[in-house]
Protein backbone atom coordinates (compact mmCIF):
# COMPACT_ATOMS: atom_id res chain seq x y z
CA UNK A 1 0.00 0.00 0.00
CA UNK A 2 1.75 2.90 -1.38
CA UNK A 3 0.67 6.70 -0.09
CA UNK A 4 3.54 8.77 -2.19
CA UNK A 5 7.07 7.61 -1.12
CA UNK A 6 5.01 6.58 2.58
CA UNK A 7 4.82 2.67 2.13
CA UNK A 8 1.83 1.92 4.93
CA UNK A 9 2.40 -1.13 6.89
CA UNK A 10 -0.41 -3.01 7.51
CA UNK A 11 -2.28 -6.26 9.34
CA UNK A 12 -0.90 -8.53 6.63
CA UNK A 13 3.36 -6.92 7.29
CA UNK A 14 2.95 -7.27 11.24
CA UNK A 15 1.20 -11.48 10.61
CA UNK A 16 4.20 -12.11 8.45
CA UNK A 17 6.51 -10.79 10.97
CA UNK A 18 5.39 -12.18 14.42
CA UNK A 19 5.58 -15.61 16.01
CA UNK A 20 2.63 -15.48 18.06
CA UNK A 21 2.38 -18.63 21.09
CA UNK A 22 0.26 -19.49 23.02
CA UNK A 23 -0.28 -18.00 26.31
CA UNK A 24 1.49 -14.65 25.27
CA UNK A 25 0.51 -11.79 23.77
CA UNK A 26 3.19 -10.15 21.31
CA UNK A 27 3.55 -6.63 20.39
CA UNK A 28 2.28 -7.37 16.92
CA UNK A 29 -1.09 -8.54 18.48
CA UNK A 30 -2.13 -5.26 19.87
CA UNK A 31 -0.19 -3.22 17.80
CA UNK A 32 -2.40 -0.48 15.59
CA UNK A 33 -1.85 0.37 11.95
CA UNK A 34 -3.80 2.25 9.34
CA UNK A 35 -5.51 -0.13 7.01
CA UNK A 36 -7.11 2.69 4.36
CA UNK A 37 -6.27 3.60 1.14
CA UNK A 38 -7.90 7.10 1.97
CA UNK A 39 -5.74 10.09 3.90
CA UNK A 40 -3.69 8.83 6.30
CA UNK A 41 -3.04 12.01 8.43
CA UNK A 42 -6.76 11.55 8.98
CA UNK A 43 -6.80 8.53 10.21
CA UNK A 44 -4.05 8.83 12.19
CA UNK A 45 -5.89 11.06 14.25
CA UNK A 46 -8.43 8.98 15.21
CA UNK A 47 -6.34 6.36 16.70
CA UNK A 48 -5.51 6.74 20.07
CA UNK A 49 -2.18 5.85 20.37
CA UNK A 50 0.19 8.22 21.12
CA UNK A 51 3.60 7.24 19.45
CA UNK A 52 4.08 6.74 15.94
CA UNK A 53 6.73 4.38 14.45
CA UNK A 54 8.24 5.83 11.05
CA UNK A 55 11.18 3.63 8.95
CA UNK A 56 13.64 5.34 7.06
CA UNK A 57 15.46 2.78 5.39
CA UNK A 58 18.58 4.71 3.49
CA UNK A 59 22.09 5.25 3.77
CA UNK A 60 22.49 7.54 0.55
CA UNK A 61 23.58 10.21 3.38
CA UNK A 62 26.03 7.88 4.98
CA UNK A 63 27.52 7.15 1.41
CA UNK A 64 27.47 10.97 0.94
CA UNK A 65 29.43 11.36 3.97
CA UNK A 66 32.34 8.65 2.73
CA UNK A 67 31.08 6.38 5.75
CA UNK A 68 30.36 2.64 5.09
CA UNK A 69 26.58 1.91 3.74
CA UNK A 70 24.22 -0.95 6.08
CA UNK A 71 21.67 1.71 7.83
CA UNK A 72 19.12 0.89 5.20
CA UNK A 73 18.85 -2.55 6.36
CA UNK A 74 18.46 -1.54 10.41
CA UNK A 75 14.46 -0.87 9.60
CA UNK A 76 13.52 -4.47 8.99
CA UNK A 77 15.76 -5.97 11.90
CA UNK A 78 13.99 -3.84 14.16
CA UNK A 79 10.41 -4.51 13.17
CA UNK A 80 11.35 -8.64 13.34
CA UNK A 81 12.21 -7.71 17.10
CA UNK A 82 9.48 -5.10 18.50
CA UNK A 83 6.78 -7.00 17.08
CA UNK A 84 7.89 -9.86 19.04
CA UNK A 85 8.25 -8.45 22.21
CA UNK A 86 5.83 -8.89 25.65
CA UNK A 87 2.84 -7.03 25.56
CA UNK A 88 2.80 -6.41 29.25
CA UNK A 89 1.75 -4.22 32.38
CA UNK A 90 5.33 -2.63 32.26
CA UNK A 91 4.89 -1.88 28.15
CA UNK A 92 1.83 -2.12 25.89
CA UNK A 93 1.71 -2.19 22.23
CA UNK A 94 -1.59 -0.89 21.71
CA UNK A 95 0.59 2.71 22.80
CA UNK A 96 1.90 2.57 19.54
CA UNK A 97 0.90 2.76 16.04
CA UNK A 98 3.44 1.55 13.17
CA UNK A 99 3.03 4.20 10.22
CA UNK A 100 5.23 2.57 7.88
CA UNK A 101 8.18 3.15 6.03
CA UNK A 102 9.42 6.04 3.41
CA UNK A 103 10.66 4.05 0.29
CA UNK A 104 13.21 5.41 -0.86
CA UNK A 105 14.39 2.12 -3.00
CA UNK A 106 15.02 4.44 -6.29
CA UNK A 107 17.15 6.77 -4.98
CA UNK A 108 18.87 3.61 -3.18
CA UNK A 109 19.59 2.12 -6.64
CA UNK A 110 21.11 5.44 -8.33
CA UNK A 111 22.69 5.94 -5.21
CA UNK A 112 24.58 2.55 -5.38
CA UNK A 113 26.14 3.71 -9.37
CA UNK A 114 27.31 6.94 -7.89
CA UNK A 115 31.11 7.09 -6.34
CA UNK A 116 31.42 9.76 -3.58
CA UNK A 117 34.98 10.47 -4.36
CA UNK A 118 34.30 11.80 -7.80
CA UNK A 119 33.08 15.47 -7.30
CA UNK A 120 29.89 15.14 -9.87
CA UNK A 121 29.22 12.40 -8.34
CA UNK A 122 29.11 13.30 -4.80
CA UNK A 123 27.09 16.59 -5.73
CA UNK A 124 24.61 14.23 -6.88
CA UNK A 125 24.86 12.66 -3.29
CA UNK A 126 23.81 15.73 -1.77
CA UNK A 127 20.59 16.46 -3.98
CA UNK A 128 18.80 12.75 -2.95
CA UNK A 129 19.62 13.63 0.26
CA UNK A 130 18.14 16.93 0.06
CA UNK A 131 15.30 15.27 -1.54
CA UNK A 132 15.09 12.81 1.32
CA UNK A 133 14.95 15.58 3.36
CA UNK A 134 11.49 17.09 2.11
CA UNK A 135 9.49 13.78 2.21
CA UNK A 136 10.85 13.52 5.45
CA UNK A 137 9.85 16.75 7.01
CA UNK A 138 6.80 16.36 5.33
CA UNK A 139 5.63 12.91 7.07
CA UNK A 140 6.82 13.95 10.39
CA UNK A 141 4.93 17.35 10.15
CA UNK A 142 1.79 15.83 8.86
CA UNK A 143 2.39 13.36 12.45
CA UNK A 144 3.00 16.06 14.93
CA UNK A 145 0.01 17.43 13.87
CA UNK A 146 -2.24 14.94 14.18
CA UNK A 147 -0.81 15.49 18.21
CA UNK A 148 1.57 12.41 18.33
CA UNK A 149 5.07 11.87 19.01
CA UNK A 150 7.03 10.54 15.81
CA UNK A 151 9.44 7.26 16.80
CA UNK A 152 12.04 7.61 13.53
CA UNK A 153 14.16 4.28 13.32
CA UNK A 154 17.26 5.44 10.61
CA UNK A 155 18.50 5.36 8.28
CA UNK A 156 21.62 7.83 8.38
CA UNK A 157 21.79 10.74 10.71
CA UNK A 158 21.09 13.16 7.74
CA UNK A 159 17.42 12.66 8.73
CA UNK A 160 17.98 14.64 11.77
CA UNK A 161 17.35 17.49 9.71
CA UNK A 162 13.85 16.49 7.90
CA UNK A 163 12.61 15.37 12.09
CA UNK A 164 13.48 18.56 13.43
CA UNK A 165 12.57 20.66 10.56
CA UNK A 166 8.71 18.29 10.36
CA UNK A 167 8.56 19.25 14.08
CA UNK A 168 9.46 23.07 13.67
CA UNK A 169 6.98 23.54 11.39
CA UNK A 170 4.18 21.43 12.68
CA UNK A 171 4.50 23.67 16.02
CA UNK A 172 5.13 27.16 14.17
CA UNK A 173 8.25 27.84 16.31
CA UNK A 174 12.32 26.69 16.14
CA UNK A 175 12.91 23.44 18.64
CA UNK A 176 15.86 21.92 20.34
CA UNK A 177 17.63 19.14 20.12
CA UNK A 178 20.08 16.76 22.37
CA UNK A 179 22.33 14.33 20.42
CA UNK A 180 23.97 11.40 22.19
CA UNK A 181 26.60 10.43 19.42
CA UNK A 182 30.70 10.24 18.60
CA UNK A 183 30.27 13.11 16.78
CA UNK A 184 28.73 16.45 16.51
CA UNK A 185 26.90 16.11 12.43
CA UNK A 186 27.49 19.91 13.11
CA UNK A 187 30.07 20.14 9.69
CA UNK A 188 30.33 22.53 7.01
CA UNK A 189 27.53 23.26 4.99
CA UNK A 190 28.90 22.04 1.77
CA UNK A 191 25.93 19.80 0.67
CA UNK A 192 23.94 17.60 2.78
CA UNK A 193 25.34 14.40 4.37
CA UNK A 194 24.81 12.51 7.86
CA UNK A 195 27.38 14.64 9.30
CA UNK A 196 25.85 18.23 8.69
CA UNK A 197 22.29 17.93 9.83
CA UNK A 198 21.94 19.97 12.87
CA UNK A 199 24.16 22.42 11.00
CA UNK A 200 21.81 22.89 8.05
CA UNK A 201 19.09 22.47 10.79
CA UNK A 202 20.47 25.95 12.50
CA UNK A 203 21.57 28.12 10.09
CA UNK A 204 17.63 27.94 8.70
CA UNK A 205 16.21 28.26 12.23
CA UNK A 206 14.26 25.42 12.76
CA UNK A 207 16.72 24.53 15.81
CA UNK A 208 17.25 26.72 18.14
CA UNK A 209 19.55 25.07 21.39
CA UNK A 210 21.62 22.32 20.74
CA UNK A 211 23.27 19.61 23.14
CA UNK A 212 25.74 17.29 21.77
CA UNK A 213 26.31 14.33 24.75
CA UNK A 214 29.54 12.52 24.70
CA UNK A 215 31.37 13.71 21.73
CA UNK A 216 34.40 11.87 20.90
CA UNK A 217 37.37 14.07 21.20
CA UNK A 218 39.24 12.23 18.29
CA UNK A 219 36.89 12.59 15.81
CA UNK A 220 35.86 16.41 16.23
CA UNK A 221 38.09 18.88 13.64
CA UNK A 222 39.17 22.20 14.54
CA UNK A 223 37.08 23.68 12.36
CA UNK A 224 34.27 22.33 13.89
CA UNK A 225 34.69 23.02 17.42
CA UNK A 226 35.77 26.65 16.10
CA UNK A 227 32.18 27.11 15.00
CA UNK A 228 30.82 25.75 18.14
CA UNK A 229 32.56 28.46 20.08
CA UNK A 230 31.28 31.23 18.11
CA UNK A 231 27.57 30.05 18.67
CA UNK A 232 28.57 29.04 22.61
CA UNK A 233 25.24 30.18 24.33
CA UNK A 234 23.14 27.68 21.84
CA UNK A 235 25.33 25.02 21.24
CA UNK A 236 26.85 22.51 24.26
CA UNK A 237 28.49 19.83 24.62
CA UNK A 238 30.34 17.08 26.68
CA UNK A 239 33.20 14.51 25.68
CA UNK A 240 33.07 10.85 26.13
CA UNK A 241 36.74 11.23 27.83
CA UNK A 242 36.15 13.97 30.44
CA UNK A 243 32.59 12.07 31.69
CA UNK A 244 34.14 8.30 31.74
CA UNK A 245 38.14 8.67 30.80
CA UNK A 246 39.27 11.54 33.03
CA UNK A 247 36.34 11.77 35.05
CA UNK A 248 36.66 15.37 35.06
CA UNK A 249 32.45 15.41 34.85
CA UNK A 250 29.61 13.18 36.26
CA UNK A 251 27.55 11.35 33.99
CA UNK A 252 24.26 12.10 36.05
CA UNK A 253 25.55 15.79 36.53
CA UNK A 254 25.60 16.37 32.85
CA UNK A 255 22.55 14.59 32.55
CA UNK A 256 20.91 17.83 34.25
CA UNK A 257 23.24 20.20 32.65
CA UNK A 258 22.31 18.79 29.09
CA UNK A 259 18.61 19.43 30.28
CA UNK A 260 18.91 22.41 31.09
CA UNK A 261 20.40 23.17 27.99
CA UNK A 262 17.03 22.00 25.61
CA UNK A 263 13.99 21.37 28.47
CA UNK A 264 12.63 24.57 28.65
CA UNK A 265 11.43 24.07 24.42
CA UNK A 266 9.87 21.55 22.57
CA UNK A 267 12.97 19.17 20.96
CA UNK A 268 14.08 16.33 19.60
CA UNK A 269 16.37 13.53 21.48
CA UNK A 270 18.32 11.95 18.95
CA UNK A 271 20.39 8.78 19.46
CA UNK A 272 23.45 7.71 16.84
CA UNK A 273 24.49 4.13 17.70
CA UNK A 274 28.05 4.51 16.77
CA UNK A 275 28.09 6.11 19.89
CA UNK A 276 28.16 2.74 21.42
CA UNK A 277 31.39 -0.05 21.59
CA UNK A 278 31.17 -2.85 19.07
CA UNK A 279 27.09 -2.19 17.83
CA UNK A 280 27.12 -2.23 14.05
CA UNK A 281 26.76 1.26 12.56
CA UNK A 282 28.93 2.63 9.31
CA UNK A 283 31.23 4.11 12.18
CA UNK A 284 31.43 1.64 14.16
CA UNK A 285 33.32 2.17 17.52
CA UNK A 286 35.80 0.26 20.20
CA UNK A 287 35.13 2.30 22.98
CA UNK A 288 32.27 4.73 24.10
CA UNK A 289 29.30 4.51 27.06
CA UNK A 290 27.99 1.27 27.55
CA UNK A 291 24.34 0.39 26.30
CA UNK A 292 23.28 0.62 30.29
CA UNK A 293 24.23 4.09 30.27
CA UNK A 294 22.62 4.99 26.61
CA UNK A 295 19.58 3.49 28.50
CA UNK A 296 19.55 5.53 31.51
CA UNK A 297 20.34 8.66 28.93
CA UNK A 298 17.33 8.07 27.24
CA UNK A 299 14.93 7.17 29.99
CA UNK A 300 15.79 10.27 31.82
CA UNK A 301 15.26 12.67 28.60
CA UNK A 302 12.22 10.63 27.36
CA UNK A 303 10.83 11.91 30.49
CA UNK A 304 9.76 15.19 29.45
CA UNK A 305 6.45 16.60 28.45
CA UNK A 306 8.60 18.34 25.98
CA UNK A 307 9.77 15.49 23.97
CA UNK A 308 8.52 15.93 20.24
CA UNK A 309 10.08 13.13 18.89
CA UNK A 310 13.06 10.28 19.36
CA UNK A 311 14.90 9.19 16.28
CA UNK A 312 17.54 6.31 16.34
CA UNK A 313 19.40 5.74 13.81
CA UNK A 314 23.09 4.81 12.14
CA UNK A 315 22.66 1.10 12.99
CA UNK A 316 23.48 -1.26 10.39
CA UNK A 317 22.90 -4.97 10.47
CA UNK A 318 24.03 -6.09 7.68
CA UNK A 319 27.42 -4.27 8.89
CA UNK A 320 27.28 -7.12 11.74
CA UNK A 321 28.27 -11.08 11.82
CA UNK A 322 25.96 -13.06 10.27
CA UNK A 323 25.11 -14.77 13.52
CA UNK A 324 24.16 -11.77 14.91
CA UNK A 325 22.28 -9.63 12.46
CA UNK A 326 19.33 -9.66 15.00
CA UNK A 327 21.09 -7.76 17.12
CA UNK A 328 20.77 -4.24 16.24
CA UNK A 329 17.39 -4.26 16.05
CA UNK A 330 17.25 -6.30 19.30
CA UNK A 331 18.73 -3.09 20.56
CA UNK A 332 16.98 -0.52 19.36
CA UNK A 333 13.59 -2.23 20.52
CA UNK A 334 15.13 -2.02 24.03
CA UNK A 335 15.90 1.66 23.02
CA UNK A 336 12.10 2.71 21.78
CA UNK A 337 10.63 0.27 24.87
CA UNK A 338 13.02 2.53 27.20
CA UNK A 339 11.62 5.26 26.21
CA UNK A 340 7.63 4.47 25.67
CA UNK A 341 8.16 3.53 29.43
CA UNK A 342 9.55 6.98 30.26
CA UNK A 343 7.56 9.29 28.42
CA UNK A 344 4.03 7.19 29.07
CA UNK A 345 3.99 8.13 32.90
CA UNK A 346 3.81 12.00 31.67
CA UNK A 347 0.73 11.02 29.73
């Protein structure tokens, strides 16, 4: 079922993808979608659930960025594993609707022909991505207003941009963001990649504070952390190596520095998983928090009434040993349970 590049998912995706038993009750069985052919947005209002599960399956702005393709194929790992999950007292799937996925599968295929080290070639890069980025901002607008919280499962981190752009305009005012990731995907704007979204996101308003939690020190240029110091009063940040190396900081005190930072504004919490040791993602990483720590991170943001959306992405499966492809989107359904528990109490 095809609604523009929006691919619905429907009854028939989530009985292909469960293993229902008996004497549970699985995610998928409680689950809602939207079954109509007719306007989604509408419909989407008139289901109760509060959260909204969005695919993104790409990595045209990871290629674009010289990093190693595999988010594309994080989307489907994840659904195999949420839909499988406990319905339970603790975490209910009739909270959530699943949307569907944006197909991007043409772009995909000219993407794969192009070589990013060849200057045409790479300029081409940049225009799918910026036409990523209007479907994108499109679909998430169209789901903040119909008053629900978008769940975005990447994809490459250039979709930071289209979520926090969707939400800007959907609430008629700039937002803020918090980024737990390696890096700050606060670059140049020279065309648009996975590592300039929040860039491109601020010079054209639609993000107004930003928190960047963890950076690695290694992997931030000069140039970089130049233009982070001429826009100090709206853009933070903590390192990885003063929190956990040098212990100069405490992770739970920059916890409430961080929210200080972005909690007095709608914004977006955004979670790159090559911010974690050894999980699959096109830059994958030896050291870094733990996932026990990206877990407490995200409960204690997803806390907020002013949460407008979560978006996890960079993971990459097919990145991963065979044996454990299932993995990645193992995690991320711990990630997205983590933080339905969280931000449900506020409800």
């Amino acid at each position: 079922m095809n609604q523009g590049r929006l691919k619905l998912f429907t009854k028939a995706d989530i009985t292909a993808l469960t293993s229902f038993r008996n004497g549970e009750i699985k995610f998928g069985e409680r689950i809602h979608t939207i079954e109509s052919d007719s306007n989604w947005e509408v419909a989407l209002q008139s289901i109760e659930a509060k959260y909204v599960v969005l695919g993104i399956p790409e990595d045209i702005g990871v290629k674009a960025n010289m990093g190693r393709p595999g988010a594309s194929t994080a989307w489907n790992s994840f659904l195999k594993s949420f839909l499988n999950i406990q319905h339970n007292r603790f975490c209910k799937g009739s909270w959530v609707t699943i949307l569907g996925h944006l197909d991007f599968s043409s772009e995909m295929a000219e993407a794969a022909q192009l070589d990013p080290s060849n200057r045409d070639q790479k300029k081409r890069l940049f225009e799918l991505v910026a036409l990523m980025d209007k479907e994108v901002s499109h679909t998430i607008a169209c789901i903040v207003k119909a008053n629900k919280i978008p769940i975005v499962i990447g994809g490459g981190h250039n979709n930071a941009y289209g979520n926090i752009k969707g939400v800007a305009l959907a609430k008629g005012k700039h937002i803020n963001a918090i980024n737990f990731d390696a890096h700050t995907d606060f670059r140049p704007l020279e065309g648009r990649h996975s590592g300039n979204g929040f860039s491109y996101a601020f010079e054209e308003g639609f993000l107004k504070n930003y928190f960047i939690f963890g950076l690695h020190e290694n992997y931030t240029s000069k140039t970089v952390f130049g233009d982070i110091k001429l826009n100090a009063e709206r853009v933070k940040y903590n390192t990885f190596e003063q929190i956990v190396v040098r212990k100069e900081k405490s992770f739970e005190t920059e916890l409430i520095a961080a929210q200080k930072h972005i909690d007095h504004n709608f914004y977006g919490l955004e979670i790159d998983l090559d911010s974690v040791p050894n999980v699959a993602s096109s830059a994958i990483t030896p050291t870094g928090f733990s996932i026990d720590q990206l877990r407490q991170f995200l409960h204690f943001f997803g806390k907020s009434s002013n949460v407008a959306y979560l978006h996890i992405c960079e993971g990459a499966p097919a990145l991963d040993f065979e044996t454990n492809s299932h993995l990645v989107g193992k995690l991320i359904t711990y990630l997205v349970t983590d933080f339905l528990k969280s931000n449900t109490e506020k409800i």
